[in-house]
Protein backbone atom coordinates (compact mmCIF):
# COMPACT_ATOMS: atom_id res chain seq x y z
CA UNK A 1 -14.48 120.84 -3.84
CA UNK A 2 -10.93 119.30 -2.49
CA UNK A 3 -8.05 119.99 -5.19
CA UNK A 4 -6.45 116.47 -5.86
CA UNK A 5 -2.67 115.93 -5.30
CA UNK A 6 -0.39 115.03 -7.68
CA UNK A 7 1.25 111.76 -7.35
CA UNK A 8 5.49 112.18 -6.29
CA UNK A 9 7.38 110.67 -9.48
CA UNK A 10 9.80 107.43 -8.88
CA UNK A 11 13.18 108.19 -7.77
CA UNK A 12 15.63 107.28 -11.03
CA UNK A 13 18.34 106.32 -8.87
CA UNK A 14 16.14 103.69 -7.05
CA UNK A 15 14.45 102.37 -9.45
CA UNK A 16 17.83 101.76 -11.68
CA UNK A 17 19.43 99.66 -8.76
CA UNK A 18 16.05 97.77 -8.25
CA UNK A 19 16.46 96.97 -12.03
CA UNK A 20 19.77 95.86 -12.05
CA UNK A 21 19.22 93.86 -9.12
CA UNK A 22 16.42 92.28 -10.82
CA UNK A 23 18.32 91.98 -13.74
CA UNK A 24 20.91 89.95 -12.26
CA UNK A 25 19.15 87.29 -10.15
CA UNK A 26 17.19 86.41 -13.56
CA UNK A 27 20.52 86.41 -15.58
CA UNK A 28 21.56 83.96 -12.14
CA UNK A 29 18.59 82.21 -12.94
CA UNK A 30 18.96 81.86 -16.45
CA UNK A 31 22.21 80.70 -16.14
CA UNK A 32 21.38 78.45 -14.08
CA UNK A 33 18.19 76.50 -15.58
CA UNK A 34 20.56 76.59 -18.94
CA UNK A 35 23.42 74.50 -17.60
CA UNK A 36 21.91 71.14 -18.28
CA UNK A 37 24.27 67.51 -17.97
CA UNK A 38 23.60 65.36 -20.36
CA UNK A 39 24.83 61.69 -20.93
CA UNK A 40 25.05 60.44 -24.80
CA UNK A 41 25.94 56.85 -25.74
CA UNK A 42 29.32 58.11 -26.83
CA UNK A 43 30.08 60.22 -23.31
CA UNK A 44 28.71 62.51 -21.35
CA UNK A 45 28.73 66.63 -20.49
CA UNK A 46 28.84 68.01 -16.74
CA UNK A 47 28.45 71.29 -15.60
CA UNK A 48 29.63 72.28 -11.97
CA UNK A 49 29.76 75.62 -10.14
CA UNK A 50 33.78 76.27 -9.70
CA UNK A 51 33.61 79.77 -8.15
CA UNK A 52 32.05 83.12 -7.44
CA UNK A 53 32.71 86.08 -8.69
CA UNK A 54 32.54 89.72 -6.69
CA UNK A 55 30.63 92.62 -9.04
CA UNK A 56 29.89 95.99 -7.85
CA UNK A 57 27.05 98.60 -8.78
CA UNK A 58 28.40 101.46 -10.18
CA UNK A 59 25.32 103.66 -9.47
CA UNK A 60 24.24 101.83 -6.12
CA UNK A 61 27.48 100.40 -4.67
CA UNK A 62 25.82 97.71 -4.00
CA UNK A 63 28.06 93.98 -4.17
CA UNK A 64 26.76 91.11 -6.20
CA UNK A 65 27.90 87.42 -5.93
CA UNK A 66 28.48 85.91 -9.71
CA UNK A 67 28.60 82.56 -10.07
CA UNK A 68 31.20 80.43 -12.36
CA UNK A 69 30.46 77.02 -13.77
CA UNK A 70 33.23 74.64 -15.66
CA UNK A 71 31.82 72.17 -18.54
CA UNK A 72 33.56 68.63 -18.00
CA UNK A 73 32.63 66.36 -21.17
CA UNK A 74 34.17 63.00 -20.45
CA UNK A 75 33.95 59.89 -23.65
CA UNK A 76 32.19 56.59 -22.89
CA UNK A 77 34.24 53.59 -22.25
CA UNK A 78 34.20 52.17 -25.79
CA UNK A 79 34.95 55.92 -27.01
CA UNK A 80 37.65 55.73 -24.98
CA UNK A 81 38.77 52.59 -25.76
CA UNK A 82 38.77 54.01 -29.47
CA UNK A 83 41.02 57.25 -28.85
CA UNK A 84 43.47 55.74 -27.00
CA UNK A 85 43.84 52.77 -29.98
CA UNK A 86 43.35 56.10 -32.30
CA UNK A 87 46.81 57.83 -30.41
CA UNK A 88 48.68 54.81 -30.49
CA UNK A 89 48.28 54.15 -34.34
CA UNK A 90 48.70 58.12 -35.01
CA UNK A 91 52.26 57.49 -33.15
CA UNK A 92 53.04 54.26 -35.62
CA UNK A 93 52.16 56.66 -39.02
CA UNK A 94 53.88 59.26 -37.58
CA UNK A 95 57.21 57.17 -36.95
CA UNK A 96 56.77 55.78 -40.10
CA UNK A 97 56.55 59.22 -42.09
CA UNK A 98 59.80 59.91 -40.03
CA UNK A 99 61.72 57.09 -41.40
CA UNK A 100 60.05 57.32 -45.36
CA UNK A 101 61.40 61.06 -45.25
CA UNK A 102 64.71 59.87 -44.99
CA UNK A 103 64.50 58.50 -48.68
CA UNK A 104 63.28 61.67 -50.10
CA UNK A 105 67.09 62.90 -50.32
CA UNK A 106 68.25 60.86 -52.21
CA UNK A 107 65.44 61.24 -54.45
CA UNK A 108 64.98 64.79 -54.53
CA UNK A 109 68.84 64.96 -55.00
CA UNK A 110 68.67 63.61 -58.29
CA UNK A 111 67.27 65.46 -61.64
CA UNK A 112 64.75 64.15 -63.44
CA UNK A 113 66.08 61.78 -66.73
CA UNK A 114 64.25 63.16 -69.66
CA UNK A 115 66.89 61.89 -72.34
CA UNK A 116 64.11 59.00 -73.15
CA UNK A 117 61.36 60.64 -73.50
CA UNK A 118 59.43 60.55 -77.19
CA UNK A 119 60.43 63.70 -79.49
CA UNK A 120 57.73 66.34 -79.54
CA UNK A 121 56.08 66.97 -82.62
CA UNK A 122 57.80 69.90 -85.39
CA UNK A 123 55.12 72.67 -86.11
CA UNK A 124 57.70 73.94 -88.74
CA UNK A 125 57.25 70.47 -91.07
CA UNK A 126 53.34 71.46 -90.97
CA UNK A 127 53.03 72.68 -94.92
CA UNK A 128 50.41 75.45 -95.02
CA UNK A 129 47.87 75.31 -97.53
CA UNK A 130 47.67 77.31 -100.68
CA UNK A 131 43.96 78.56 -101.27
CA UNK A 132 42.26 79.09 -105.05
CA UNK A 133 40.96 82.56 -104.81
CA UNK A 134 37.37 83.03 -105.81
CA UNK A 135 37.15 85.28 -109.43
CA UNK A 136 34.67 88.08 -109.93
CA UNK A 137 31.52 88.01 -110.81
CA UNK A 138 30.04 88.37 -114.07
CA UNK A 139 29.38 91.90 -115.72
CA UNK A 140 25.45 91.75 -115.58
CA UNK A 141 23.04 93.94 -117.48
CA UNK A 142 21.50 97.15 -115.28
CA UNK A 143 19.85 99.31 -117.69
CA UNK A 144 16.86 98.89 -120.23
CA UNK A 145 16.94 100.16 -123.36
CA UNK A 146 13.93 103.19 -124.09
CA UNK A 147 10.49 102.34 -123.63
CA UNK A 148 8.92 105.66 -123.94
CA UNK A 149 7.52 108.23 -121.51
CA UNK A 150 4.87 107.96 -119.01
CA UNK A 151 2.71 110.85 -119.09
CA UNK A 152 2.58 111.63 -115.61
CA UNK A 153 -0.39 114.78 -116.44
CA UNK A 154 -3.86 114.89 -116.80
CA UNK A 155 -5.36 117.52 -119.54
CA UNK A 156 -6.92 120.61 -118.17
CA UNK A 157 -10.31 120.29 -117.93
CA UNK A 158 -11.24 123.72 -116.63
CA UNK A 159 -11.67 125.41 -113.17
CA UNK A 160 -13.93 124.03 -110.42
CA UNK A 161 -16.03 126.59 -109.24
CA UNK A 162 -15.40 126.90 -105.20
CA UNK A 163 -17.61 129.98 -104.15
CA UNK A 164 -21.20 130.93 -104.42
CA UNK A 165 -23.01 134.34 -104.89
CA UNK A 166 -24.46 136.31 -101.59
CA UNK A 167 -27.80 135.38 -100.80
CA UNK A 168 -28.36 138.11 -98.29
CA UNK A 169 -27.95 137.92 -95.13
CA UNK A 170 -29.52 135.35 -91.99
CA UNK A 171 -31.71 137.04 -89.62
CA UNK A 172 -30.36 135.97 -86.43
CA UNK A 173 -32.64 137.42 -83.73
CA UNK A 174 -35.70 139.43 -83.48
CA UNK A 175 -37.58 141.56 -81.12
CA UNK A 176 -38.22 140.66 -77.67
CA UNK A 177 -38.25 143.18 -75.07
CA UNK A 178 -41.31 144.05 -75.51
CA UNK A 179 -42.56 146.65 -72.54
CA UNK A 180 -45.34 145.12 -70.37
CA UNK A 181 -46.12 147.84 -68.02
CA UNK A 182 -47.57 149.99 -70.85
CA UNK A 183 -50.30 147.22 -71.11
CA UNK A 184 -50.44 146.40 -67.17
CA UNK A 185 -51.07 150.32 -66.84
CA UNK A 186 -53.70 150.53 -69.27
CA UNK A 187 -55.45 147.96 -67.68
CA UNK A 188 -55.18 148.68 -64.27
CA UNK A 189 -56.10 152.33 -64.83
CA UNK A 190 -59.47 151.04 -66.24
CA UNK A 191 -60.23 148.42 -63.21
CA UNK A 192 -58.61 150.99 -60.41
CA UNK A 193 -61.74 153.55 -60.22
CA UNK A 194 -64.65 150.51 -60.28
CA UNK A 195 -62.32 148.44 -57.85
CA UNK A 196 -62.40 152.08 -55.11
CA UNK A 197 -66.01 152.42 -55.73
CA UNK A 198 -66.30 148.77 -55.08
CA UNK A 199 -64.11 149.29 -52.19
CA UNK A 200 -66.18 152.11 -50.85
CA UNK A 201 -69.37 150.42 -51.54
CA UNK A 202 -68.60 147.60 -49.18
CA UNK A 203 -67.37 149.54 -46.19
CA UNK A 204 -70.55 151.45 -46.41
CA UNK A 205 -72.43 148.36 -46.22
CA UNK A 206 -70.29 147.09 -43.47
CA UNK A 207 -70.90 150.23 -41.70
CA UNK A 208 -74.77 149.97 -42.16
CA UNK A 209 -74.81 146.29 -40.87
CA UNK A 210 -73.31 147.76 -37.63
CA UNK A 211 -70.23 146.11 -38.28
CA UNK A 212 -66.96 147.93 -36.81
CA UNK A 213 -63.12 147.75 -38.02
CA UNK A 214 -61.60 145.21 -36.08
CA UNK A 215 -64.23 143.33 -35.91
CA UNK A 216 -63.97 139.35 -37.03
CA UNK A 217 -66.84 139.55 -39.44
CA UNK A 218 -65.49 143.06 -40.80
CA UNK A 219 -61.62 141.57 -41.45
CA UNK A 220 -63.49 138.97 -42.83
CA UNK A 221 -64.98 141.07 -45.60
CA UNK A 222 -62.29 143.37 -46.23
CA UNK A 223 -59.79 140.26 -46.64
CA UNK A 224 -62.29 138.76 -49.45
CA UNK A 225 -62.51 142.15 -50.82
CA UNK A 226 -58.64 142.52 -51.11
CA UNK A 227 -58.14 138.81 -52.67
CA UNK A 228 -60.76 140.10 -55.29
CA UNK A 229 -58.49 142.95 -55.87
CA UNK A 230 -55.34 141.19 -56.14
CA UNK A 231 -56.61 138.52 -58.63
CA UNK A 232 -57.99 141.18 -60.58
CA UNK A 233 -54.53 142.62 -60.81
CA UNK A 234 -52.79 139.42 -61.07
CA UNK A 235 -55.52 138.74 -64.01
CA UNK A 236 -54.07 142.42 -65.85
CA UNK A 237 -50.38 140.79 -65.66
CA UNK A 238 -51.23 137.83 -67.10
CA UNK A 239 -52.96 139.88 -69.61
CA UNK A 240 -49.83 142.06 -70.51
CA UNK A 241 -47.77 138.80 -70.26
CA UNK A 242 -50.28 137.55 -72.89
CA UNK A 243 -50.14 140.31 -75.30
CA UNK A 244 -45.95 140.12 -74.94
CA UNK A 245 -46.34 136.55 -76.50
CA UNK A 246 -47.91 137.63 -79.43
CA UNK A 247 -45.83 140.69 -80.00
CA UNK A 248 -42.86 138.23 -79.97
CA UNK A 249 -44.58 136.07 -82.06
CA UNK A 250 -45.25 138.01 -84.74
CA UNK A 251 -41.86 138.76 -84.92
CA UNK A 252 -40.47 135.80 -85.17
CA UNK A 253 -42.58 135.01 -87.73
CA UNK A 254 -41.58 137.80 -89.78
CA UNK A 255 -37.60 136.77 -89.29
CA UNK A 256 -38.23 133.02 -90.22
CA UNK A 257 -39.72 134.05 -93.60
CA UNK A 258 -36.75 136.30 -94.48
CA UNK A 259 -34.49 133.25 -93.08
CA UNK A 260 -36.77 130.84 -96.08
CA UNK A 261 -36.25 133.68 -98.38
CA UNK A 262 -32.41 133.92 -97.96
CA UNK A 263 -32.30 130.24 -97.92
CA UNK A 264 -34.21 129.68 -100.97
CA UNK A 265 -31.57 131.62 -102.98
CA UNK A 266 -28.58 130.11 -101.62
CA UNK A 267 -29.83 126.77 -102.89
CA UNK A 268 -30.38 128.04 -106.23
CA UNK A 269 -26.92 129.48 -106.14
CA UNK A 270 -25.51 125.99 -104.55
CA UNK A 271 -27.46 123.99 -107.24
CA UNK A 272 -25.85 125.85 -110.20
CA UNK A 273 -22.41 125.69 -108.61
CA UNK A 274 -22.86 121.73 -108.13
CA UNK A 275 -23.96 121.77 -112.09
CA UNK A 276 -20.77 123.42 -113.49
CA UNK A 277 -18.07 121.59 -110.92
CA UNK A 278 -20.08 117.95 -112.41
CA UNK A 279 -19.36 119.14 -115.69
CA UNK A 280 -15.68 119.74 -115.27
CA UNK A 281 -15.43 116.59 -112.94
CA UNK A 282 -16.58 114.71 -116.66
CA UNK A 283 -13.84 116.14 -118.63
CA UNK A 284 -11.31 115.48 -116.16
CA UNK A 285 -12.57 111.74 -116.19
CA UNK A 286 -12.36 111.50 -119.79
CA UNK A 287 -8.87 113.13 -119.74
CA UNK A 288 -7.35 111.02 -117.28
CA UNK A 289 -8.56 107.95 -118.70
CA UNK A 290 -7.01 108.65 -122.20
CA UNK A 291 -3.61 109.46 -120.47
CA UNK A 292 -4.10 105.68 -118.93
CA UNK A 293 -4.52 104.06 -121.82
CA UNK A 294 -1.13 105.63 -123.31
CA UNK A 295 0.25 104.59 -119.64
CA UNK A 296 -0.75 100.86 -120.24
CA UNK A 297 0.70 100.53 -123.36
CA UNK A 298 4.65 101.84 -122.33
CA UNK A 299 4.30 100.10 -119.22
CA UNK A 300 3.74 96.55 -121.64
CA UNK A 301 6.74 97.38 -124.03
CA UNK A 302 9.39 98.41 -120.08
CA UNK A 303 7.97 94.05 -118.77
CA UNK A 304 9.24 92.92 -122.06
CA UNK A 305 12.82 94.79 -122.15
CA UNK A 306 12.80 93.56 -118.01
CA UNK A 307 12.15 90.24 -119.01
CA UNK A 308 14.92 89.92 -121.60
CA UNK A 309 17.55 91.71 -119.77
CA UNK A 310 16.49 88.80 -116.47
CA UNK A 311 17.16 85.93 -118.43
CA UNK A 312 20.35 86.91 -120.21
CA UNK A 313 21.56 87.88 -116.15
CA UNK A 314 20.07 84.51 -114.89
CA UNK A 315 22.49 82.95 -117.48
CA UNK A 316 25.52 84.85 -116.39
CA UNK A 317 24.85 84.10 -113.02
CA UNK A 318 24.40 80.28 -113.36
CA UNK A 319 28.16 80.33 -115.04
CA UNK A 320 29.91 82.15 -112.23
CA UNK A 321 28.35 79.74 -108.92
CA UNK A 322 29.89 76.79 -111.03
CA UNK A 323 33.27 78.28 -111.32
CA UNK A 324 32.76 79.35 -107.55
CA UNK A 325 31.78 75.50 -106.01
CA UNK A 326 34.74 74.54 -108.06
CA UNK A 327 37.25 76.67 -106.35
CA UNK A 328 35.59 75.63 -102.85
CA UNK A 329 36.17 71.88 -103.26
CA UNK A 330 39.50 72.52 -104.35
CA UNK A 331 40.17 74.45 -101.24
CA UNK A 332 38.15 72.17 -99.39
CA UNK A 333 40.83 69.21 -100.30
CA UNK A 334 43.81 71.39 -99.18
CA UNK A 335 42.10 71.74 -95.88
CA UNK A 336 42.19 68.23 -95.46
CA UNK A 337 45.56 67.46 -96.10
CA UNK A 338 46.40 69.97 -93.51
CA UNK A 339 44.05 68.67 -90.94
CA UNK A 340 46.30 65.40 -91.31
CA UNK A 341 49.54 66.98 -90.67
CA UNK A 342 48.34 68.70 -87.62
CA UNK A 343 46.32 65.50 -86.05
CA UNK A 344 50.19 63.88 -86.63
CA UNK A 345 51.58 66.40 -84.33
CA UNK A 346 49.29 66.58 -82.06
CA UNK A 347 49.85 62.58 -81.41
CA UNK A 348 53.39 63.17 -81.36
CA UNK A 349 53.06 66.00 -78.29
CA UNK A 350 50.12 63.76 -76.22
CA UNK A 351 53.00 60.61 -76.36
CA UNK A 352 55.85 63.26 -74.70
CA UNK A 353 53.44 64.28 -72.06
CA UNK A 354 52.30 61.09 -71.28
CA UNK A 355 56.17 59.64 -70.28
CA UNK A 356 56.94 63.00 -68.67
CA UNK A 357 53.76 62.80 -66.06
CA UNK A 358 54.87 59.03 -65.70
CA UNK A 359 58.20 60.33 -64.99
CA UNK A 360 56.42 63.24 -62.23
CA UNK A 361 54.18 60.36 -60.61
CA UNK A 362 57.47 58.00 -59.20
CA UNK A 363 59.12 61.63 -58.13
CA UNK A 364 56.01 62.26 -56.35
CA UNK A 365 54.89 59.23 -54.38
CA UNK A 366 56.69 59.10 -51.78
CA UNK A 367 55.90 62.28 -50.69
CA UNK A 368 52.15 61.61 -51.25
CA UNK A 369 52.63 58.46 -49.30
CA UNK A 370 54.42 60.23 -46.19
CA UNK A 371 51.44 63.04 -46.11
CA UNK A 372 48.77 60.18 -45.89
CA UNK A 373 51.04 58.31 -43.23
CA UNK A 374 50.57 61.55 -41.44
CA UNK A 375 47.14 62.76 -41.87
CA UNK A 376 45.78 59.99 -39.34
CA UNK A 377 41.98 59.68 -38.56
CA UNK A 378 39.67 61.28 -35.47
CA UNK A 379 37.44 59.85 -32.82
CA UNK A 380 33.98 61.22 -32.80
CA UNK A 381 33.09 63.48 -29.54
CA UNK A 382 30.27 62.64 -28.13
CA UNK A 383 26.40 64.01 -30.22
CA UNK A 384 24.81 66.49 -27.60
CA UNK A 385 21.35 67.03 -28.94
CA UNK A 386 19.57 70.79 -28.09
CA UNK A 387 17.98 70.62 -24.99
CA UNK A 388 14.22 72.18 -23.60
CA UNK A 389 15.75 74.39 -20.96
CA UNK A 390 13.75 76.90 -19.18
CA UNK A 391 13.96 80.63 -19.45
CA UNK A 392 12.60 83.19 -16.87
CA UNK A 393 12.54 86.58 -19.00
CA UNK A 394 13.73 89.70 -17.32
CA UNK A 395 10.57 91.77 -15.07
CA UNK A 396 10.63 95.29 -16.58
CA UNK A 397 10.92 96.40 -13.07
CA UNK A 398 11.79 99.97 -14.17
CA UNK A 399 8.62 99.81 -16.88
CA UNK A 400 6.32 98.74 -13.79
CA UNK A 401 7.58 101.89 -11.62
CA UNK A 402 6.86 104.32 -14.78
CA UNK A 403 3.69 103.06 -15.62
CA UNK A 404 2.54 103.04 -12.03
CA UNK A 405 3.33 106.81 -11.67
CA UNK A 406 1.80 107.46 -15.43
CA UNK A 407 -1.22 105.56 -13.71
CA UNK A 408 -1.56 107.79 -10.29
CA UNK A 409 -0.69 111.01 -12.79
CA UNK A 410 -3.75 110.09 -15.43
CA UNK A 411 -6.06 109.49 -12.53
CA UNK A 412 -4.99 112.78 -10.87
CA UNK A 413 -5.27 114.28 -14.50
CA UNK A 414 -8.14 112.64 -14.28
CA UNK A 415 -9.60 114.62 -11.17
CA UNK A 416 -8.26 117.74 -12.07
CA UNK A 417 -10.36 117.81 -15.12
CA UNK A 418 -13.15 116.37 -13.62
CA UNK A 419 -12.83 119.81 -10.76
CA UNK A 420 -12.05 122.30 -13.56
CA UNK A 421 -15.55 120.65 -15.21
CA UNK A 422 -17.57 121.06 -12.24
CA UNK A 423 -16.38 124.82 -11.85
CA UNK A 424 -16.93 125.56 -15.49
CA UNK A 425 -20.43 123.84 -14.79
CA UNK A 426 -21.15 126.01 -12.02
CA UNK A 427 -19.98 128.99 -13.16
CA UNK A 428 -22.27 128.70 -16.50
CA UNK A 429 -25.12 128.54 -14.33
CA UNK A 430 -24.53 132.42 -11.93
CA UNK A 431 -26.24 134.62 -13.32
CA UNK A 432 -23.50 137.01 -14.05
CA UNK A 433 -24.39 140.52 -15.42
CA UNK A 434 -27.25 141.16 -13.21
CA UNK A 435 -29.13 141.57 -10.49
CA UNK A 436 -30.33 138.35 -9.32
CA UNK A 437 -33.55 137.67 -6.55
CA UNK A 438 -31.43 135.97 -3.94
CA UNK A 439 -33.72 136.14 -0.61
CA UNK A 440 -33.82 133.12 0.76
CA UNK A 441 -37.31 133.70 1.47
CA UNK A 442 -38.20 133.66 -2.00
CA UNK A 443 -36.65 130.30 -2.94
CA UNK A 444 -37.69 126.60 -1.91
CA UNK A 445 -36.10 123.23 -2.91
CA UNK A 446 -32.72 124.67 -1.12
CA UNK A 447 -29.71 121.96 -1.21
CA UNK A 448 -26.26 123.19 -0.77
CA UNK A 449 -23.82 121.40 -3.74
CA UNK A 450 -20.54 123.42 -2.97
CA UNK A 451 -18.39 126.17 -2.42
CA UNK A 452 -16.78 128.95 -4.89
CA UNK A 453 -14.32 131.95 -3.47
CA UNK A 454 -15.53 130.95 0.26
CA UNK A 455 -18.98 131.50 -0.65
CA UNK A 456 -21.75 128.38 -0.47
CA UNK A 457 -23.69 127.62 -3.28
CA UNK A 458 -26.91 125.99 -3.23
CA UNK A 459 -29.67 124.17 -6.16
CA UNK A 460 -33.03 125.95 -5.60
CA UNK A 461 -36.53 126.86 -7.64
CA UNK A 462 -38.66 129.86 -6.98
CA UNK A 463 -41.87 129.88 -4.74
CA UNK A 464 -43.57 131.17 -8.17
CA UNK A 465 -42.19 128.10 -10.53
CA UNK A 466 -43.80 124.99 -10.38
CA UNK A 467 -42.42 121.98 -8.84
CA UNK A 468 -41.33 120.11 -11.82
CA UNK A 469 -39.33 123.49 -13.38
CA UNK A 470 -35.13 123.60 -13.36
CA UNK A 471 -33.20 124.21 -11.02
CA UNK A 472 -31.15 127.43 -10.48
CA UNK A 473 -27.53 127.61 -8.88
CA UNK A 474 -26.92 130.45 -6.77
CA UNK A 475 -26.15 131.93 -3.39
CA UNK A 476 -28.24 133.11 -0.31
CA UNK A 477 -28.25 137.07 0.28
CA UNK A 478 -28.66 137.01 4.13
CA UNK A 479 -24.99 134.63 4.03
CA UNK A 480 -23.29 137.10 1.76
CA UNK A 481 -24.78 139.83 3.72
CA UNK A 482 -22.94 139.04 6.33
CA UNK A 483 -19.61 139.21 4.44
CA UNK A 484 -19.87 141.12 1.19
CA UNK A 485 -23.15 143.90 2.00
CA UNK A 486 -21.44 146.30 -0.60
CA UNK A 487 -22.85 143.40 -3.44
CA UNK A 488 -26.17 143.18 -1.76
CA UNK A 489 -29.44 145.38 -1.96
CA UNK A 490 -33.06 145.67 -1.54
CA UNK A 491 -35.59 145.84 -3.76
CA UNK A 492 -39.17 148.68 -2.76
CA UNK A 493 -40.72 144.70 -2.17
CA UNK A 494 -37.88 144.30 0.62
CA UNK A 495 -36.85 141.58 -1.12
CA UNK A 496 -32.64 141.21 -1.49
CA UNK A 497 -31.00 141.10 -4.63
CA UNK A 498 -27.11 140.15 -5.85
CA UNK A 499 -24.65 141.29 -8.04
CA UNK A 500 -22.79 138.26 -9.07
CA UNK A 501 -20.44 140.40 -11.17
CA UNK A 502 -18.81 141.86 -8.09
CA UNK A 503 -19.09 139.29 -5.93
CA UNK A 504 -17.71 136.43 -8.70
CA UNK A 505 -14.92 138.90 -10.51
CA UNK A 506 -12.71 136.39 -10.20
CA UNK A 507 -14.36 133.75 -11.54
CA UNK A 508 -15.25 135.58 -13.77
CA UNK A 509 -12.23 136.46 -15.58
CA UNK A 510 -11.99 132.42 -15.43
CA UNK A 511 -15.07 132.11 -17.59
């Protein structure tokens, strides 16, 4: 059994600098298949290499060559044509902004002439209205005048009767533990002596047939014999278990007539109670209608007194809304003549601030006129469209040495297990703890399948198991003889034998 090796782990220095290298010829690259020239109908865009630059490693020290490109975008002849027409009138605004700003002091040297501008409107000749106050309302009517009591009582019609009389007490269990044995004894003690003379009878007849103990025919009648006895004695419990029944039956028959008994009186007692509370129940009814009728009759006279005292207060009411839409429209017309006065001044204030922005628009032209001269117009560059350029993406050079070594370090993982199994395996299989027949000459089927502590082991079967039995895992005695005779000995058959406990300690600790 070879112990694997494990696998050496990657260098990080190395495989950092192999990154970076790798990292910068596809950034190169990149670069590279990126710079695309392109040629639009209104010019065109060129890219060119101008230059190199020199980078070095940090961690390697190893030099790099960088490469610098210049973008060169150059118009088409009728955008060309365009710009330069484009300058030339931008020059003619621009000259003519110069000599337009020239006029602008005398203009802005001079104060604005307000002296004929329309007089603003006088909020102090606006009269203010004078409003009609609204007067109170009315003195209306809240109280009735008597209308009797309601009688809010019914009469006494006498106490309702809420308890009932004893009617002795409910018999809520009986006997039941009712002692079985007592009957299983008496019975059994009668069957016991007939079933030991039977007993006796039939091992004397046994005997006389010549039949011995032991024998198949004599367990044969003794077994019959004891079944007899046992479902006589099964017969005497379910004889006791019988008579325990009717013992508890009798009983509680005895409770449930008491229970009739106690409940026959407490319906008697319930049935006169029921009697007395229907009588009272009648005079209450009686009662309570009388004090309805008296109710009825106030509660006529209290809608006619409501009824007056409504109308006379619908009356009132109707009086003071008239008086109040009166003093509304009044106000209503003092509103208006306000309104008026207000709409005047406003007309008066919107003809000021008319002439005054009239005035603000010939101060301000020319300088709105010099700031157009001199905003000019633009040509249009030329419309690159995105282009389909190719990529290469970075190799995870660094990833590919790590996973590589995680690779050789699983399989090696891998084979350590697969050793540690096999010696688990094998060490399962000695027969540690005792002395095991190890002469050769005692085994057949002999094929060596490894080694453990420098001593061979071999699959074998014993000479005395057949050919299809397991297989055993052991050593020969005449090998470890030779090496370890303190572990081996020989049986009175001069047969060796092996102590695997000495001559595996080791291993087996590892167990």
């Amino acid at each position: 059994m070879g112990k694997p090796k494990a696998p050496k782990p990657p260098d990080p220095r190395e495989t950092a600098a192999a990154q970076t290298a790798t990292n910068i010829g596809t950034a190169i690259a990149n670069g590279t298949l990126g710079n695309i020239n392109q040629v639009t109908p209104d010019g065109s865009l060129t890219y060119s290499q101008t230059g190199t630059t020199k980078w070095k490693d940090p961690l390697s020290g190893a030099f790099y060559d960088i490469p610098s490109w210049t973008a060169t975008q150059t118009l088409s002849p009728a955008q060309q044509a365009i710009k330069d027409q484009t300058d030339a009138a931008e020059k003619n605004l621009a000259t003519l902004a110069n000599n337009q700003s020239t006029r602008l002091n005398d203009l802005l040297g001079r104060p604005i002439d307000l002296s004929g501008a329309p007089a603003a409107g006088n909020p102090n000749a606006i009269n203010l209205p004078q409003y009609q106050q609204y007067g109170p309302g009315p003195a209306l009517q809240t109280a009735l005048p008597g209308t009797g009591n309601v009688q809010g009582t019914v009469a006494n019609a006498g106490t309702i009767q809420t308890t009932l009389g004893n009617a002795g007490d409910v018999k809520r269990n009986y006997e039941t533990n009712f002692d079985t044995k007592r009957y299983e004894d008496a019975l059994m003690a009668r069957m016991n002596p007939q079933l030991e003379r039977d007993r006796a009878a039939l091992e004397t007849q046994l005997a006389n047939q010549g039949l011995q103990p032991g024998s198949e025919a004599y367990n044969r009648a003794i077994d019959q014999a004891n079944r007899q006895t046992n479902d006589a004695r099964f017969g005497a419990i379910l004889n006791a278990g019988q008579e325990q029944s009717r013992q508890v039956g009798l009983a509680q028959q005895a409770a449930t007539f008491e229970n009739a008994a106690q409940q026959q009186a407490h319906g008697q007692m319930l049935q006169n109670g029921q009697f007395a509370n229907q009588a009272q129940n009648q005079q209450y009814t009686q009662n309570a209608n009388t004090m309805q009728l008296a109710n009825a009759a106030q509660q006529q006279t209290f809608n006619q007194a409501l009824a007056v005292a409504g109308f006379s207060n619908d009356a009132l009411q109707q009086m003071h809304q008239n008086s109040q839409s009166t003093t509304a429209a009044n106000n209503a017309l003092k509103d208006q003549s306000f309104n008026a006065q207000q709409a005047q001044l406003a007309a008066q204030n919107a003809a000021r601030a008319q002439y005054l922005n009239e005035m603000y628009a010939q101060r301000n032209q020319p300088i709105n006129e010099i700031s157009s001269l001199l905003s000019g117009a633009q040509v249009n560059n030329p419309n690159f469209v995105p282009t389909q350029g190719q990529r290469i993406e970075p190799v995870n050079y660094a990833g590919l040495v790590q996973g590589n070594y995680q690779g050789q370090l699983d399989a090696y993982r891998t084979r350590q297990n697969a050793v540690s199994g096999a010696l688990g395996n094998l060490l399962g299989m000695l027969p540690f703890g005792k002395m095991a027949d190890s002469d050769r000459r005692l085994k057949k089927d002999i094929k060596k399948v490894g080694k453990l502590d420098g001593h061979s082991l071999y699959a074998y079967r014993y000479k005395s198991e057949p050919a299809h039995g397991p297989k055993h895992i052991g050593v020969m005695a005449q090998e470890v003889e030779r090496t370890r005779p303190d572990v081996v000995s020989r049986g009175l058959d001069g047969m060796r034998r092996v102590d695997y406990g000495r001559l595996f300690a080791a291993g087996r600790k590892r167990r």
